[in-house]
Protein backbone atom coordinates (compact mmCIF):
# COMPACT_ATOMS: atom_id res chain seq x y z
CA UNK A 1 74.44 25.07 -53.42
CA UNK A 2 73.83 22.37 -51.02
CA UNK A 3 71.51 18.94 -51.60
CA UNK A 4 68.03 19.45 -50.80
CA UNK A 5 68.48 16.67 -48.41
CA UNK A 6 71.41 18.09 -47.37
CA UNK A 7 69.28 21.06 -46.02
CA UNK A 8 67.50 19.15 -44.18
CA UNK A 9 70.07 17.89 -42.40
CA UNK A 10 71.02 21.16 -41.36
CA UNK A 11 67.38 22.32 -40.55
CA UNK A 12 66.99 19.24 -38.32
CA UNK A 13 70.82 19.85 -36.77
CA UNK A 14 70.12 23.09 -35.93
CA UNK A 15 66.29 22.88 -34.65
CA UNK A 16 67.86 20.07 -32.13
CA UNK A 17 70.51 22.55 -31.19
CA UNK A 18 68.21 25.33 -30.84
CA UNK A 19 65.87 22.61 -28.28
CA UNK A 20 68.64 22.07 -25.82
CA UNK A 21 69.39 26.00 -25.77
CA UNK A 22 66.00 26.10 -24.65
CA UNK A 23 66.29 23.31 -22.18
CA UNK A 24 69.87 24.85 -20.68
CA UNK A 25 68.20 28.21 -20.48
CA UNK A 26 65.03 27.30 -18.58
CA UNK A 27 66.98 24.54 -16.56
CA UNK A 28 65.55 20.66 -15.31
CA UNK A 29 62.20 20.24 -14.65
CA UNK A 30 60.80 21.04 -11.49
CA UNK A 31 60.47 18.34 -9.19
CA UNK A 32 56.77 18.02 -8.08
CA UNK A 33 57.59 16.77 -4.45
CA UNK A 34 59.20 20.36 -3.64
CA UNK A 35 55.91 21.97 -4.42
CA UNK A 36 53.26 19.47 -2.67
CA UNK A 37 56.15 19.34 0.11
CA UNK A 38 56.03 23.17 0.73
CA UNK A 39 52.32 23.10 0.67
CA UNK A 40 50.97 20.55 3.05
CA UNK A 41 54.29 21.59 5.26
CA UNK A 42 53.14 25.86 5.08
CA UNK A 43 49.20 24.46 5.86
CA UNK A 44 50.35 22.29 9.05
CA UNK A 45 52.41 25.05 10.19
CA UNK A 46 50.20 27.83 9.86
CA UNK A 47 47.31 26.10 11.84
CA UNK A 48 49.93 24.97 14.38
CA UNK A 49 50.59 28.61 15.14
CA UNK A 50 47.30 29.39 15.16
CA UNK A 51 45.95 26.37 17.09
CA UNK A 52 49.18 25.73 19.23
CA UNK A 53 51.49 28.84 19.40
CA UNK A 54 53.25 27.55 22.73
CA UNK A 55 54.17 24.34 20.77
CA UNK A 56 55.34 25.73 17.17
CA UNK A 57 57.40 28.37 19.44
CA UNK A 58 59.05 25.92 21.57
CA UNK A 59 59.08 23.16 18.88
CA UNK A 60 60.06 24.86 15.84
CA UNK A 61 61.18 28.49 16.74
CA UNK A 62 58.23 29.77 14.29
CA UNK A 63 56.03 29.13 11.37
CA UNK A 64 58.21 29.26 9.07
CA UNK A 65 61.09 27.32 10.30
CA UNK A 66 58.28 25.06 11.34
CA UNK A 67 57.20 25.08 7.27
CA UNK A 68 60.87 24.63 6.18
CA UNK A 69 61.87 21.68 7.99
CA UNK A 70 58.41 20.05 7.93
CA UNK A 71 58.87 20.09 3.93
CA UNK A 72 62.66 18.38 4.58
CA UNK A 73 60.68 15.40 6.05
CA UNK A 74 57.95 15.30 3.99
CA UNK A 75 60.61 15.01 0.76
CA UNK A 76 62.08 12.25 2.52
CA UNK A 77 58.93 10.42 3.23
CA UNK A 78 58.06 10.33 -0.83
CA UNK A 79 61.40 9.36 -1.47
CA UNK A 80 61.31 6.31 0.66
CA UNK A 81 61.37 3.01 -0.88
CA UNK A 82 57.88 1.04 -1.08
CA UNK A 83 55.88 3.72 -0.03
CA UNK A 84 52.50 4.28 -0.46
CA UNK A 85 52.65 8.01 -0.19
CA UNK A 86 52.20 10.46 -3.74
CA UNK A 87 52.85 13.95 -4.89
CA UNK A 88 49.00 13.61 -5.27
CA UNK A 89 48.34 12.69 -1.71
CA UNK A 90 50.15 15.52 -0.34
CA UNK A 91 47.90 18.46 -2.06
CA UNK A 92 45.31 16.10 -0.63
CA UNK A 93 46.24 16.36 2.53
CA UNK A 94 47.45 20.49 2.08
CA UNK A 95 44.07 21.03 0.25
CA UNK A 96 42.33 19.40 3.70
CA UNK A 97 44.54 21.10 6.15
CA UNK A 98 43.86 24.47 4.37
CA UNK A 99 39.74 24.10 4.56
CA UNK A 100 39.54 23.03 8.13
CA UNK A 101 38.63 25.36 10.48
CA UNK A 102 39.05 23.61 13.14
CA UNK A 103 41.97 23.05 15.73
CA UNK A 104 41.10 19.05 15.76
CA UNK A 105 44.17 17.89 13.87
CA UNK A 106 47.00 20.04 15.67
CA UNK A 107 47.61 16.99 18.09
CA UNK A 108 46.98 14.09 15.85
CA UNK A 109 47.05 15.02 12.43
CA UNK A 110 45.55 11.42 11.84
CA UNK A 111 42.21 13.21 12.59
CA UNK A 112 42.10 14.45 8.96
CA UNK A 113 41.92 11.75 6.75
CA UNK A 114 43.25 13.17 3.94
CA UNK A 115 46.62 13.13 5.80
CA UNK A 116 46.48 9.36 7.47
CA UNK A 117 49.39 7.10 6.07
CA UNK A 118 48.70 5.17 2.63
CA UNK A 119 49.29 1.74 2.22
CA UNK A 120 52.57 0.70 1.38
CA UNK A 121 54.24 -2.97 0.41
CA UNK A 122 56.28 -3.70 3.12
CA UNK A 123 55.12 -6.79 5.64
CA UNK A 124 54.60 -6.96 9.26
CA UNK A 125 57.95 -7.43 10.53
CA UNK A 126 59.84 -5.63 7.95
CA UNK A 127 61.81 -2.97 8.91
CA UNK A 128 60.96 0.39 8.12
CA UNK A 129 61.42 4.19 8.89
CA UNK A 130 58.25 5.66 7.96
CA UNK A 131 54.42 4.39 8.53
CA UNK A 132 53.38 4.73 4.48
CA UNK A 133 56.12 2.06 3.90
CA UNK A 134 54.13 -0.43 5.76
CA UNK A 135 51.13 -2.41 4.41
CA UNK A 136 49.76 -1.40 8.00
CA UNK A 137 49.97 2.19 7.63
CA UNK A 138 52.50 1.76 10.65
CA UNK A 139 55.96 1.17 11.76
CA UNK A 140 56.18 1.09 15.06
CA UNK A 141 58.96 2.05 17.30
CA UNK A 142 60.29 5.54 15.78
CA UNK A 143 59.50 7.05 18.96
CA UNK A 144 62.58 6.00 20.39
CA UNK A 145 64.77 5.03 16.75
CA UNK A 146 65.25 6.59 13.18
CA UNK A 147 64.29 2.59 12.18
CA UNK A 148 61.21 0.51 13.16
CA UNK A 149 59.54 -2.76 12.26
CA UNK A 150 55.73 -2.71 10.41
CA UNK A 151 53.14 -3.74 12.89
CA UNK A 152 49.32 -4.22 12.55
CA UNK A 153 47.43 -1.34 14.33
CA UNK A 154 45.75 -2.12 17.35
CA UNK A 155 42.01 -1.89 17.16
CA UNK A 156 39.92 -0.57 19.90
CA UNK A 157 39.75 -1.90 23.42
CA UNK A 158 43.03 -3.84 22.75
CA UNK A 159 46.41 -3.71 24.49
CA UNK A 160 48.53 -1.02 23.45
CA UNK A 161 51.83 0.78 24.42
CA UNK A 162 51.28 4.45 22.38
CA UNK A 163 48.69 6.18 20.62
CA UNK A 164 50.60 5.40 17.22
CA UNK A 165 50.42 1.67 17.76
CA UNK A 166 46.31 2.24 17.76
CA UNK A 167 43.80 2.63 14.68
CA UNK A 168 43.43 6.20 13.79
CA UNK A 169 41.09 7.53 15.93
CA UNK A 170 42.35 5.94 19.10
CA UNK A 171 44.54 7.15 21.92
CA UNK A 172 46.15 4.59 24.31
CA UNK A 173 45.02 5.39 27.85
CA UNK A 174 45.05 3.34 31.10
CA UNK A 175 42.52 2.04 32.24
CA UNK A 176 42.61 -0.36 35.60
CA UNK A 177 46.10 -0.40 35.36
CA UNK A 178 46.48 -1.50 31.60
CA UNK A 179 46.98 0.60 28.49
CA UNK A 180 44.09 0.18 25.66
CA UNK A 181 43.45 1.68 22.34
CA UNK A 182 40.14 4.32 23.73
CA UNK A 183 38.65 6.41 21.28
CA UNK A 184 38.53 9.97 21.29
CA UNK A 185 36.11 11.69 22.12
CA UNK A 186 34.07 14.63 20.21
CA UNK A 187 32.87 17.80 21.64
CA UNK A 188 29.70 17.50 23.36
CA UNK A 189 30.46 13.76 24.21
CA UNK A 190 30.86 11.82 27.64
CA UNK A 191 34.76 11.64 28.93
CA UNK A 192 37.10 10.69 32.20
CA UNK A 193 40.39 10.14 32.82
CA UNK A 194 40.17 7.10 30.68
CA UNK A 195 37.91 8.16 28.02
CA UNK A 196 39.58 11.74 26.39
CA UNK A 197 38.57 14.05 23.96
CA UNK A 198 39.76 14.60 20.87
CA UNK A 199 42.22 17.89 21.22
CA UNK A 200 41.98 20.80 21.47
CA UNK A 201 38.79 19.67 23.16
CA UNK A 202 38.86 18.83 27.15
CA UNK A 203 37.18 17.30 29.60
CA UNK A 204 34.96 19.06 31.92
CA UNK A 205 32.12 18.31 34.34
CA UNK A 206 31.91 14.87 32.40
CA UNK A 207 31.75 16.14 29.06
CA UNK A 208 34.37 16.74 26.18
CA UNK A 209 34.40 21.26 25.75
CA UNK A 210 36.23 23.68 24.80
CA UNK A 211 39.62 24.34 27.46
CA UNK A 212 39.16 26.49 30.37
CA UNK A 213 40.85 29.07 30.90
CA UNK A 214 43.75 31.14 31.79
CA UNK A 215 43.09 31.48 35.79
CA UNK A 216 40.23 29.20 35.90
CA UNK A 217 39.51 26.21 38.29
CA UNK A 218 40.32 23.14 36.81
CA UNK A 219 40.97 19.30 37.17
CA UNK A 220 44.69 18.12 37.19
CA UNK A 221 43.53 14.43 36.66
CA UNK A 222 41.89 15.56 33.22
CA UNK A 223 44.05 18.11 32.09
CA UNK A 224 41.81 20.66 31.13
CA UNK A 225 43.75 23.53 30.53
CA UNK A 226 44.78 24.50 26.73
CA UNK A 227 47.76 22.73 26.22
CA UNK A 228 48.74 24.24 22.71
CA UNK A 229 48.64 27.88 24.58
CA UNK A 230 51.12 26.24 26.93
CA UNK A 231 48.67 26.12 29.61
CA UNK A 232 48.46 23.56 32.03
CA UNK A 233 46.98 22.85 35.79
CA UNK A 234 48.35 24.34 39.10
CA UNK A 235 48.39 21.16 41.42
CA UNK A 236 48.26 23.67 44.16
CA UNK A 237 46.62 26.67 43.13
CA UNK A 238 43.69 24.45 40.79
CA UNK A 239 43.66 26.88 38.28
CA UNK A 240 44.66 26.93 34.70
CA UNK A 241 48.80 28.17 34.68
CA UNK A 242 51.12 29.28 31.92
CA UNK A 243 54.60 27.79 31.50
CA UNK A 244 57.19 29.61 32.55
CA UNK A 245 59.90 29.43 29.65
CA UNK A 246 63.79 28.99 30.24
CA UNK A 247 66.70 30.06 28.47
CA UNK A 248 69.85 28.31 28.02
CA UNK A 249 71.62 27.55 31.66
CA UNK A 250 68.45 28.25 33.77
CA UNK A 251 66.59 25.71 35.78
CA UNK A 252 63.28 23.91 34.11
CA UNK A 253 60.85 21.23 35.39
CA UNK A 254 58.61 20.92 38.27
CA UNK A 255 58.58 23.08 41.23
CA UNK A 256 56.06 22.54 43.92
CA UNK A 257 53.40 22.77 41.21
CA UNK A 258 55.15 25.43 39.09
CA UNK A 259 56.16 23.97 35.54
CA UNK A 260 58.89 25.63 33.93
CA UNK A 261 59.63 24.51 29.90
CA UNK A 262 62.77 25.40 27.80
CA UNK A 263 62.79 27.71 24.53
CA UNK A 264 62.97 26.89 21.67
CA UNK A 265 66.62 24.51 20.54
CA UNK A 266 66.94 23.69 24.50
CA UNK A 267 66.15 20.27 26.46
CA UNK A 268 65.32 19.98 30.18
CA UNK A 269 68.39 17.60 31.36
CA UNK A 270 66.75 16.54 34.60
CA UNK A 271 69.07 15.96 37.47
CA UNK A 272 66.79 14.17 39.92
CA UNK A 273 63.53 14.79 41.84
CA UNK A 274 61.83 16.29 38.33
CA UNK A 275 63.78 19.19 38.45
CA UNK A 276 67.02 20.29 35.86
CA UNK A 277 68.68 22.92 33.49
CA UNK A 278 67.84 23.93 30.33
CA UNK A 279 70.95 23.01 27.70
CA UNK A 280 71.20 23.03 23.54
CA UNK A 281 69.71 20.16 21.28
CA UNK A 282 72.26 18.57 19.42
CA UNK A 283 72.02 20.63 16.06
CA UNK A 284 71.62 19.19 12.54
CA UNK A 285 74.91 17.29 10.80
CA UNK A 286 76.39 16.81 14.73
CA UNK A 287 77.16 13.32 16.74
CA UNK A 288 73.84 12.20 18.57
CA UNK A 289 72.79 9.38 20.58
CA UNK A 290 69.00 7.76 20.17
CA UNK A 291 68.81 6.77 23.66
CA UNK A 292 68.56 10.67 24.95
CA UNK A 293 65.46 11.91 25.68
CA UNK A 294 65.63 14.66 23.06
CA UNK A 295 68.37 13.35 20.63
CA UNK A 296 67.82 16.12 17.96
CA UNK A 297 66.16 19.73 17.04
CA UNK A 298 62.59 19.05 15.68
CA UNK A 299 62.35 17.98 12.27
CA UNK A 300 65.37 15.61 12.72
CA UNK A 301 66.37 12.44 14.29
CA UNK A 302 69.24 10.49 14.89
CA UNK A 303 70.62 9.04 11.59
CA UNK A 304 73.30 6.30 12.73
CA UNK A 305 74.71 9.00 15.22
CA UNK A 306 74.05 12.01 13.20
CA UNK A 307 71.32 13.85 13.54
CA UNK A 308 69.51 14.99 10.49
CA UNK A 309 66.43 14.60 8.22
CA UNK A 310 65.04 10.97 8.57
CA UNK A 311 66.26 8.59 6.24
CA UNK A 312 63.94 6.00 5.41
CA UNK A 313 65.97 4.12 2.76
CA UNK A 314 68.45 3.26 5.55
CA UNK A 315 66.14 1.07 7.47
CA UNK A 316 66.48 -2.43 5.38
């Protein structure tokens, strides 16, 4: 008969075996960024296709696709080096997006708080290829590259070149010729062409509202029509105007005040005199170029010629 310590040894053998059955059987852990990821990714989407249907169906195809590649990015973004970004900031931001009832964020999604950039520990001048890297909150010049340098935000009143490169809150409008950080405007509150509203608010008789519209007068200096329903103002006619949409091959752009947009996957390649035909958007894991106008499908960008998810960690 075996050793009483013997036993034991068996006991504690087989109670360790018996663990990593368990462990096999019920597979690795979870990772925590999938689950805030598909959360704050399914609340931004869903209000986008309820605040701005014209723009999640030409952008993204639909909600969900909208959902599934807005997660891709958001994985990325917690996965980049020095961020300031958490799991615990993204149900944050989800839990904010999911209470608001309000269409205020579906243009600048810097207008809920809960969703602004967190600090990270890279310096001004550091390159970067997401804003929660920077100690800023922003790295600018991903408008045009997957890679950018942090910047200091640009406080009101002060020159700017685009609404990212302002303090959250601010929009970069002209005004007498030069570009400033202006801030935006609540309903109820005094606006021109210089001063706008924050969306999906417009301007009208003076004052930030609700859009006018479909068919009504309105102002093609302050764009007044609702934008996310793809609405915008007849130069001609004065009135508010739905896009026209174009499939793959047909002609898009700007005819004698009629505006004609490309479905969903397509770019307008303009030929001259603001006019051009709708072709395909260079589709994930396929050669790219960043100087295009629309280099990649939405959701991607071009990752040293390939479009893809961003990839943060390559900007050093």
């Amino acid at each position: 008969m075996p050793s009483a310590s013997k036993m034991v040894r068996i006991w504690v053998v087989a109670a360790a075996a018996l663990v990593l059955a368990c462990q096999a059987e019920s597979g690795p852990a979870a990772d925590p960024a999938v689950a805030a990821c598909a959360s704050v990714a399914s609340a931004w989407c869903t209000t986008m296709a309820k605040c701005a249907p014209y723009w999640t169906t030409t952008n993204w195809g639909n909600a969900a696709t909208c959902a599934t590649r807005r997660a891709a990015v958001c994985r990325a973004r917690l996965g980049a080096a020095d961020t300031g970004f958490t799991v615990a900031d993204m149900h944050a931001c989800a839990a904010a997006l999911q209470t608001s009832v309000e269409c205020e964020f579906y243009a600048a999604i810097d207008a809920v708080a809960a969703c602004q950039p967190k600090v990270g520990k890279r310096k001004e001048n550091a390159a970067c290829g997401d804003n929660s890297q920077c100690s800023s909150g922003l790295c600018q010049g991903l408008e045009s590259s997957a890679c950018g340098s942090c910047r200091v935000r640009a406080k009101v009143n002060t020159i700017c070149t685009d609404t990212a490169d302002c303090e959250f809150g601010l929009s970069c409008m002209a005004t007498q010729s030069v570009k400033k950080c202006t801030a935006r405007t609540q309903i109820g509150g005094s606006c021109d062409a210089s001063h706008v509203c924050l969306a999906p608010a417009v301007c009208l008789a003076g004052k930030c509202s609700g859009p006018v519209g479909l068919g009504q007068a309105c102002d093609s200096t302050l764009k007044n029509c609702d934008a996310g329903q793809g609405h915008y103002c007849h130069e001609h006619k004065g009135v508010c105007t739905a896009f026209a949409v174009a499939l793959d091959g047909e002609n898009c752009g700007y005819f004698d005040g009629d505006r004609v947009a490309c479905a969903h996957a397509l770019t307008c390649k303009l030929s001259g005199g603001g006019k051009g035909t709708c072709a395909k958007i260079t589709p994930d894991g396929t050669g790219c170029s960043t100087g295009s106008a629309v280099a990649c499908l939405a959701g991607a960008v071009c990752n040293a010629g390939v479009c893809g998810v961003f990839q943060p960690n390559l900007c050093q």
